[in-house]
Protein backbone atom coordinates (compact mmCIF):
# COMPACT_ATOMS: atom_id res chain seq x y z
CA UNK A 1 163.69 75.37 135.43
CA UNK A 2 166.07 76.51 132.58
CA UNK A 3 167.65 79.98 132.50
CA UNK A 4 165.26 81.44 129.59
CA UNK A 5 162.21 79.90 131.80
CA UNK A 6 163.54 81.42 135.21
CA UNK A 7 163.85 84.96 133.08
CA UNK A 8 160.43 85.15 131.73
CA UNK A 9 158.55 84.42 135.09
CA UNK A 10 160.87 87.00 136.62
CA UNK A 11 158.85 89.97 138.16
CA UNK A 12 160.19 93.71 137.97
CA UNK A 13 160.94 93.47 142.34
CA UNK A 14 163.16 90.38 141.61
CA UNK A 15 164.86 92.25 138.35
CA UNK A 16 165.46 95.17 140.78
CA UNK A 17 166.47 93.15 143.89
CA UNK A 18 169.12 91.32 141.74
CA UNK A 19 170.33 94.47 139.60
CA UNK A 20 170.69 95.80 143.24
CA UNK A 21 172.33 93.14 144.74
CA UNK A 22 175.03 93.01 141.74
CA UNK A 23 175.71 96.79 142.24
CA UNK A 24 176.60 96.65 145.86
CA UNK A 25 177.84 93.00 145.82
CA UNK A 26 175.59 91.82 148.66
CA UNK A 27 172.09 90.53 149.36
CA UNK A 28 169.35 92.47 151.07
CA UNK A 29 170.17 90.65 154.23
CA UNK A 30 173.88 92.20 154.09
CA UNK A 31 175.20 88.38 152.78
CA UNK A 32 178.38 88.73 149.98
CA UNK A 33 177.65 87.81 146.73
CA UNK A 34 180.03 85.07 145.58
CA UNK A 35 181.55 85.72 142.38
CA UNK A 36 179.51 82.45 141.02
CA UNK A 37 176.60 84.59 142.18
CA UNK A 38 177.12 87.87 140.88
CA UNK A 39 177.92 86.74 137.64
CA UNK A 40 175.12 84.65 137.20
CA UNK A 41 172.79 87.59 138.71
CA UNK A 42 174.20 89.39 136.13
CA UNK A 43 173.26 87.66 133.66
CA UNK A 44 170.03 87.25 134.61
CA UNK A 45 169.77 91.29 134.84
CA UNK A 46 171.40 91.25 131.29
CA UNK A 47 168.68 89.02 129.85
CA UNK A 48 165.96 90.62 131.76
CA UNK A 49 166.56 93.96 129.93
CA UNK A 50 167.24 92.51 126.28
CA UNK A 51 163.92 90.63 126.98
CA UNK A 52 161.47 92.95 128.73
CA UNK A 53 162.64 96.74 128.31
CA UNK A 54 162.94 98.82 126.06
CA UNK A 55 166.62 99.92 124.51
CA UNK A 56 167.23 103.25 126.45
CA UNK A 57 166.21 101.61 129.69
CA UNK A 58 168.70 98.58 129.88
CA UNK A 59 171.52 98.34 131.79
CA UNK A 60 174.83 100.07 129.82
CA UNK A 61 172.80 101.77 127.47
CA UNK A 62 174.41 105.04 125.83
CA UNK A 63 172.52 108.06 124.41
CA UNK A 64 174.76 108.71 121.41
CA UNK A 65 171.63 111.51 120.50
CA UNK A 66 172.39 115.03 120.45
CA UNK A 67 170.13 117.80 121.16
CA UNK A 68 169.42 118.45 117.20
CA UNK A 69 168.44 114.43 117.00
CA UNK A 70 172.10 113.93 115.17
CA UNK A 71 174.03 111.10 117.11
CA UNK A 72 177.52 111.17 118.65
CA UNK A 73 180.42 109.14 117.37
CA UNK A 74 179.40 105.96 115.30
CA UNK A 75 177.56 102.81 116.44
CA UNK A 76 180.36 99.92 117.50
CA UNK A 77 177.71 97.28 116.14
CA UNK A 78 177.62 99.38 112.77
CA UNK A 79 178.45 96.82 109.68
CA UNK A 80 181.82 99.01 108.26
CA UNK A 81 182.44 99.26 104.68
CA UNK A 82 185.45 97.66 103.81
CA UNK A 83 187.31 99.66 101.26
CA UNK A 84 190.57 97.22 99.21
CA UNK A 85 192.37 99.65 97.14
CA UNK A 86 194.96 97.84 94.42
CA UNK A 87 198.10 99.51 93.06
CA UNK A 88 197.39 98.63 89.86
């Protein structure tokens, strides 16, 4: 089974036993995650949100909203504007 395969038969309990098991660094039955491990858990918890929730639920999301719906700071993934200014 391929990664994107393995993530969309993934039921919320595994999502949350993984996402678990990354924050404390250990399996349910008290077992250390190896670093191979946690990374690729984490990934798997990554891939799981971008595919299945929505934005303001996955994992390092920021609410950049204030309370009159304006939004703090700018968006890093924001295009800029690139301004050249000659001397001429």
């Amino acid at each position: 089974m391929n990664f994107e395969k393995m993530i969309a038969a993934m039921t919320p309990e595994v999502y949350q036993s993984l996402k678990r098991a990354v924050e404390l660094g250990k399996w349910p039955n008290g077992e250390r995650l190896t670093n191979e491990q946690r990374e690729t858990s984490l990934r798997a918890v990554i891939a799981y949100d971008q595919t299945k929730l929505p934005e303001h639920e996955r994992t390092g999301y920021i609410d950049r909203s204030k309370k009159d719906g304006s939004k703090h700071g700018s968006d890093p993934l924001e295009p800029q504007v690139l301004k050249i200014l000659n001397d001429n």
